[in-house]
C-alpha atoms as a PDB file:
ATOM      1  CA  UNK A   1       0.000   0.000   0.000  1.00  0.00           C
ATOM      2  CA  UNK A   2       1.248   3.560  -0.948  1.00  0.00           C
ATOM      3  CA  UNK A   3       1.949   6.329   1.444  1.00  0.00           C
ATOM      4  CA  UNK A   4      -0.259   9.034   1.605  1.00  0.00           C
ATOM      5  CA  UNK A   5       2.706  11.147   3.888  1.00  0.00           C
ATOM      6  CA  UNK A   6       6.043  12.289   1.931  1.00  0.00           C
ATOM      7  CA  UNK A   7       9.282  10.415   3.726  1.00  0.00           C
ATOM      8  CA  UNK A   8      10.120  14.034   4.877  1.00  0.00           C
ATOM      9  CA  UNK A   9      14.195  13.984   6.364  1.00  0.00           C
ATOM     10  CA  UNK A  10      13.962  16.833   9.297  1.00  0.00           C
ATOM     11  CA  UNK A  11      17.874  17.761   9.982  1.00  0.00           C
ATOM     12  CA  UNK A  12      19.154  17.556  13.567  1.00  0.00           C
ATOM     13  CA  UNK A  13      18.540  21.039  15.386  1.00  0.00           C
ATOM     14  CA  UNK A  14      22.541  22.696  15.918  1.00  0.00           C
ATOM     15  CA  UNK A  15      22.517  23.720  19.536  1.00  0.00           C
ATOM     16  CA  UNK A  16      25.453  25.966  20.727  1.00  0.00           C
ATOM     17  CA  UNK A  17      26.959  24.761  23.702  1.00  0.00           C
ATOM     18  CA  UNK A  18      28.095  28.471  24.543  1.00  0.00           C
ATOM     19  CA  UNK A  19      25.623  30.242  27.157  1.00  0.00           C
ATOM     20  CA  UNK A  20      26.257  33.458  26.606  1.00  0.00           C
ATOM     21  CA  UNK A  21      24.011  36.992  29.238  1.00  0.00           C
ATOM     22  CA  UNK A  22      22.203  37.504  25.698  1.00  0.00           C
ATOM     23  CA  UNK A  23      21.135  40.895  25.061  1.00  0.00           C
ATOM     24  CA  UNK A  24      17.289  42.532  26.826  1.00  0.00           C
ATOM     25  CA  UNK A  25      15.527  45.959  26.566  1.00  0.00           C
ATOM     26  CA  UNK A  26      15.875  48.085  29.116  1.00  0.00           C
ATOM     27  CA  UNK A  27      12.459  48.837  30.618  1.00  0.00           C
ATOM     28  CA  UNK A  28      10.843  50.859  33.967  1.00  0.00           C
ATOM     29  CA  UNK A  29       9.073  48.759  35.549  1.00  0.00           C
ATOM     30  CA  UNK A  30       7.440  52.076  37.582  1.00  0.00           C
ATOM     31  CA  UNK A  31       6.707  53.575  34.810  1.00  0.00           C
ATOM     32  CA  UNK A  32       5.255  50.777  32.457  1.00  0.00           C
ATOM     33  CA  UNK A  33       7.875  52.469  29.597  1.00  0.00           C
ATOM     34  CA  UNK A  34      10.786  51.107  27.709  1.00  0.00           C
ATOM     35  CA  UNK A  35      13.900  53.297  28.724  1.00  0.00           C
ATOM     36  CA  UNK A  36      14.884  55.363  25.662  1.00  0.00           C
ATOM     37  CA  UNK A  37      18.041  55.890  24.100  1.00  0.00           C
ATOM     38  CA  UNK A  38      18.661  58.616  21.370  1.00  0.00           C
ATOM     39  CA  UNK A  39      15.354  58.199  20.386  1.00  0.00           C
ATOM     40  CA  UNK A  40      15.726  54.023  20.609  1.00  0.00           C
ATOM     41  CA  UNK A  41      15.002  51.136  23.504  1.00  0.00           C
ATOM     42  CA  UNK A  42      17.990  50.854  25.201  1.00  0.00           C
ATOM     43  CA  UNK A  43      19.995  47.644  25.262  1.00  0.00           C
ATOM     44  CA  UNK A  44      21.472  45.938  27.607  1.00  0.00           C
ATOM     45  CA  UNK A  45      24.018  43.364  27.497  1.00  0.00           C
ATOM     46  CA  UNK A  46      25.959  41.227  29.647  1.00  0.00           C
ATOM     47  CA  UNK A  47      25.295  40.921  33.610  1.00  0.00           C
ATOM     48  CA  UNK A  48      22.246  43.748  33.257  1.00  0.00           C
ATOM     49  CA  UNK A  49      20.751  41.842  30.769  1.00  0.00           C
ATOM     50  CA  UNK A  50      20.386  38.720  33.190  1.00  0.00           C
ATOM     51  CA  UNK A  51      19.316  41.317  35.166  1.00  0.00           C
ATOM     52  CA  UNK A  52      16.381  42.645  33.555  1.00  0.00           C
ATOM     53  CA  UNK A  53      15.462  39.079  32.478  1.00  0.00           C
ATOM     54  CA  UNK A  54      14.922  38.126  36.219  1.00  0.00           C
ATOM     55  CA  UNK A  55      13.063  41.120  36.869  1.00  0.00           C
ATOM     56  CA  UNK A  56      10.901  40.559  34.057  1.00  0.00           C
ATOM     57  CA  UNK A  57      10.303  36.908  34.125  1.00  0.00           C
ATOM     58  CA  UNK A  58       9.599  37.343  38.087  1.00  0.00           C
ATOM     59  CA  UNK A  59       6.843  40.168  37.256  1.00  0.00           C
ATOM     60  CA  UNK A  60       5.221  38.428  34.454  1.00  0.00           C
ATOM     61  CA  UNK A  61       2.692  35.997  35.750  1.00  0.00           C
ATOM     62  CA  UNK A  62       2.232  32.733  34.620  1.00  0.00           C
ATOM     63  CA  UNK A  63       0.174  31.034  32.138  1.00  0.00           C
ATOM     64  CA  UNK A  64      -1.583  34.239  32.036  1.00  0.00           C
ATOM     65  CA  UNK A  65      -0.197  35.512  28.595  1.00  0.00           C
ATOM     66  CA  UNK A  66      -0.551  33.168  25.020  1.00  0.00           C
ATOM     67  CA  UNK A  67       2.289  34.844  23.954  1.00  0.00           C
ATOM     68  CA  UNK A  68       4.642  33.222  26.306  1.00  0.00           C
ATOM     69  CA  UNK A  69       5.320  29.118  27.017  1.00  0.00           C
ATOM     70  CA  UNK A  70       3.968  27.633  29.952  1.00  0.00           C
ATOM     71  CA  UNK A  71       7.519  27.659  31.375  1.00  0.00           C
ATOM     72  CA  UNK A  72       7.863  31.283  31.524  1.00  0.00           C
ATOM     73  CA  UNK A  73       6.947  34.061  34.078  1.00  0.00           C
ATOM     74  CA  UNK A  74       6.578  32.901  37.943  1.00  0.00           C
ATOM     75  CA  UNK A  75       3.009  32.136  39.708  1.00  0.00           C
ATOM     76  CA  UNK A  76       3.150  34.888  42.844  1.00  0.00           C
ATOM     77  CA  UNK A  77      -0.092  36.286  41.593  1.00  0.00           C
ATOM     78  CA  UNK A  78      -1.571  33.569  43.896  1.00  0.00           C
ATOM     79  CA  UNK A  79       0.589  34.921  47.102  1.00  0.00           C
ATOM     80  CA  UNK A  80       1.378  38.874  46.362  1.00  0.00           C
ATOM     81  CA  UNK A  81      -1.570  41.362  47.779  1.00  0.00           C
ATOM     82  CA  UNK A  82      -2.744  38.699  49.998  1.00  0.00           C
ATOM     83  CA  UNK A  83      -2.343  39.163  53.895  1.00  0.00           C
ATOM     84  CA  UNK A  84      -0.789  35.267  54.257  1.00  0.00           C
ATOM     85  CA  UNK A  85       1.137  34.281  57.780  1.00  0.00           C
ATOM     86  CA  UNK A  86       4.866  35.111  57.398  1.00  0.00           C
ATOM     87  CA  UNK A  87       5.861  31.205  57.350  1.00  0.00           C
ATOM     88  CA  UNK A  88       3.639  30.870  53.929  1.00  0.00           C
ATOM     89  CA  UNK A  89       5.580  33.920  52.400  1.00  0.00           C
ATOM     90  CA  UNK A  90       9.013  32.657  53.575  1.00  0.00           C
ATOM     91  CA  UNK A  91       8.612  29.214  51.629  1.00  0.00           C
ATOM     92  CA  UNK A  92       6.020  29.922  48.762  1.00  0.00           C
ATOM     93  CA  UNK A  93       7.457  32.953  47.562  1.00  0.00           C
ATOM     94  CA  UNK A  94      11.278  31.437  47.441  1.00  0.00           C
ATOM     95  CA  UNK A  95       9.848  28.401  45.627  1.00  0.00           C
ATOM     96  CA  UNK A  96       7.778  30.420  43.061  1.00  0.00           C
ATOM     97  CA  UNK A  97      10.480  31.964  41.813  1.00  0.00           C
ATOM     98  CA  UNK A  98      13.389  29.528  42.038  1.00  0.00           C
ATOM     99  CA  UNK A  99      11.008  27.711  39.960  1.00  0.00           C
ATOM    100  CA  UNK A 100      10.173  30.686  37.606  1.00  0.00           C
ATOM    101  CA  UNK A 101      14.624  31.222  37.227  1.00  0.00           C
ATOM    102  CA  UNK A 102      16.279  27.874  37.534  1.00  0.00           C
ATOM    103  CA  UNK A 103      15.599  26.423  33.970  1.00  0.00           C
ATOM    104  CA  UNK A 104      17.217  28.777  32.407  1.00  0.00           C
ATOM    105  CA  UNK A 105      20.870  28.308  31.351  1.00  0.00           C
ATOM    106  CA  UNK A 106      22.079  30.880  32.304  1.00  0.00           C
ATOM    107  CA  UNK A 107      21.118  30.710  36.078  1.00  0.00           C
ATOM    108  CA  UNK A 108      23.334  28.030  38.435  1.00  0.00           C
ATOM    109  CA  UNK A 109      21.542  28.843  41.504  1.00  0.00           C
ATOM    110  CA  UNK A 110      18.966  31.178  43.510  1.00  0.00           C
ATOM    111  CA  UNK A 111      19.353  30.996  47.224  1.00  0.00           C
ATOM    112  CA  UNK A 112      19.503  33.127  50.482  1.00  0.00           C
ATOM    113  CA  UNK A 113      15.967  34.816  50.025  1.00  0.00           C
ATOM    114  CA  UNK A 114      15.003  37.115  52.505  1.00  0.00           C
ATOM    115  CA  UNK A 115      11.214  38.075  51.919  1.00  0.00           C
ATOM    116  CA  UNK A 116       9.696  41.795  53.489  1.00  0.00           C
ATOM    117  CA  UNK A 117       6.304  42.581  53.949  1.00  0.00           C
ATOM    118  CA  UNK A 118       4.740  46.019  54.599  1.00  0.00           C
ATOM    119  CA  UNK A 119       0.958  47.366  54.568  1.00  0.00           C
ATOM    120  CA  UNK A 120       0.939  47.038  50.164  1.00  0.00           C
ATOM    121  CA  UNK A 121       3.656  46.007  49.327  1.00  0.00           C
ATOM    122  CA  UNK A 122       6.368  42.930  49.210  1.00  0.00           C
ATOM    123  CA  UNK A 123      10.369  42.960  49.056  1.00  0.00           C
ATOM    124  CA  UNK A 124      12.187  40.028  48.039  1.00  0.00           C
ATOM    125  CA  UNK A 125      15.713  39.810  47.993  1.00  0.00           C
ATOM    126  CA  UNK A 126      18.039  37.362  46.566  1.00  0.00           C
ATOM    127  CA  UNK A 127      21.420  35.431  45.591  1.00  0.00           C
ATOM    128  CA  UNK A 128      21.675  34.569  42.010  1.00  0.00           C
ATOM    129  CA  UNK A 129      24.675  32.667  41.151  1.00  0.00           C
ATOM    130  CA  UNK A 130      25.201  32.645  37.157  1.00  0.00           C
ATOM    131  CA  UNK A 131      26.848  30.092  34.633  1.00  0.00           C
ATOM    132  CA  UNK A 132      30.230  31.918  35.042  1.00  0.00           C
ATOM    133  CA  UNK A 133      30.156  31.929  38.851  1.00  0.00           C
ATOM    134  CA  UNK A 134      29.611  35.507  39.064  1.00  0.00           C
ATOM    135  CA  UNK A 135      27.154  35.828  42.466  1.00  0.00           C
ATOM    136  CA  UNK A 136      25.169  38.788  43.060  1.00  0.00           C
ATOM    137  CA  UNK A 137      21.834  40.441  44.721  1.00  0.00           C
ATOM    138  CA  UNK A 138      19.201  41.326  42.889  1.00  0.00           C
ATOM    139  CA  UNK A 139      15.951  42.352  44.458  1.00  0.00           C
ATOM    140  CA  UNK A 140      12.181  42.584  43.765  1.00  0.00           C
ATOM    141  CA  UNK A 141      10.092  44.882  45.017  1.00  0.00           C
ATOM    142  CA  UNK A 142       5.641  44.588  44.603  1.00  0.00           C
END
């Protein structure tokens, strides 16, 4: 019996070994704006990229938008603006977005959270150790 599907030959995907910061737009997260440049986004590269990549990923809620993959963004919709005991903050709010950063390449390790609370808003603070062993603080403020 004849095929009714073409024999189609799909070539192995190349996939660079390199990990590389990769290059993000610059954006304010206060204002809701893209930071301009001479009239352009600005770009950053390097370290600040990884940077604004966190900050975005963290702040972009999950399986929320079509546009992005079920892997992306972090779920603290669920825990930010809701008056939960200190204990619940202090382990969900790690988890959520160790969860939401550790996939990605570029990312070894997110550790020593510390998580602050006041009347409307929430502070988290955190060790993010990269693919080069560069270790720094970034924090998160909602």
């Amino acid at each position: 019996m004849a095929n009714i599907f073409p024999d189609i030959v799909i070539p192995e995907r190349q996939v660079s070994s390199t990990v590389t910061y990769g290059k993000e737009l610059a954006f304010d997260f206060v204002t809701g704006e893209f930071i301009m440049q001479d009239g352009a986004p600005r770009v950053l590269t390097g370290i600040d990229a990884l940077k604004m990549w966190i900050e975005k990923t963290i702040r972009t809620v999950r399986f929320r938008f079509p546009v992005y993959s079920f892997s992306y963004g972090c779920e603290l919709d669920d825990i930010v603006g809701y008056d939960l005991p200190r204990v619940v903050l202090e382990s969900e709010v790690p988890r959520a977005i160790r969860e939401a950063l550790i996939y990605d390449d570029r990312i070894s390790d997110v550790r020593d959270f510390v998580v602050e609370r006041g009347g409307d808003w929430l502070k988290v603070t955190f060790t993010v150790v990269t693919f080069d062993g560069t270790i720094y603080s970034q924090e998160v403020t909602f």
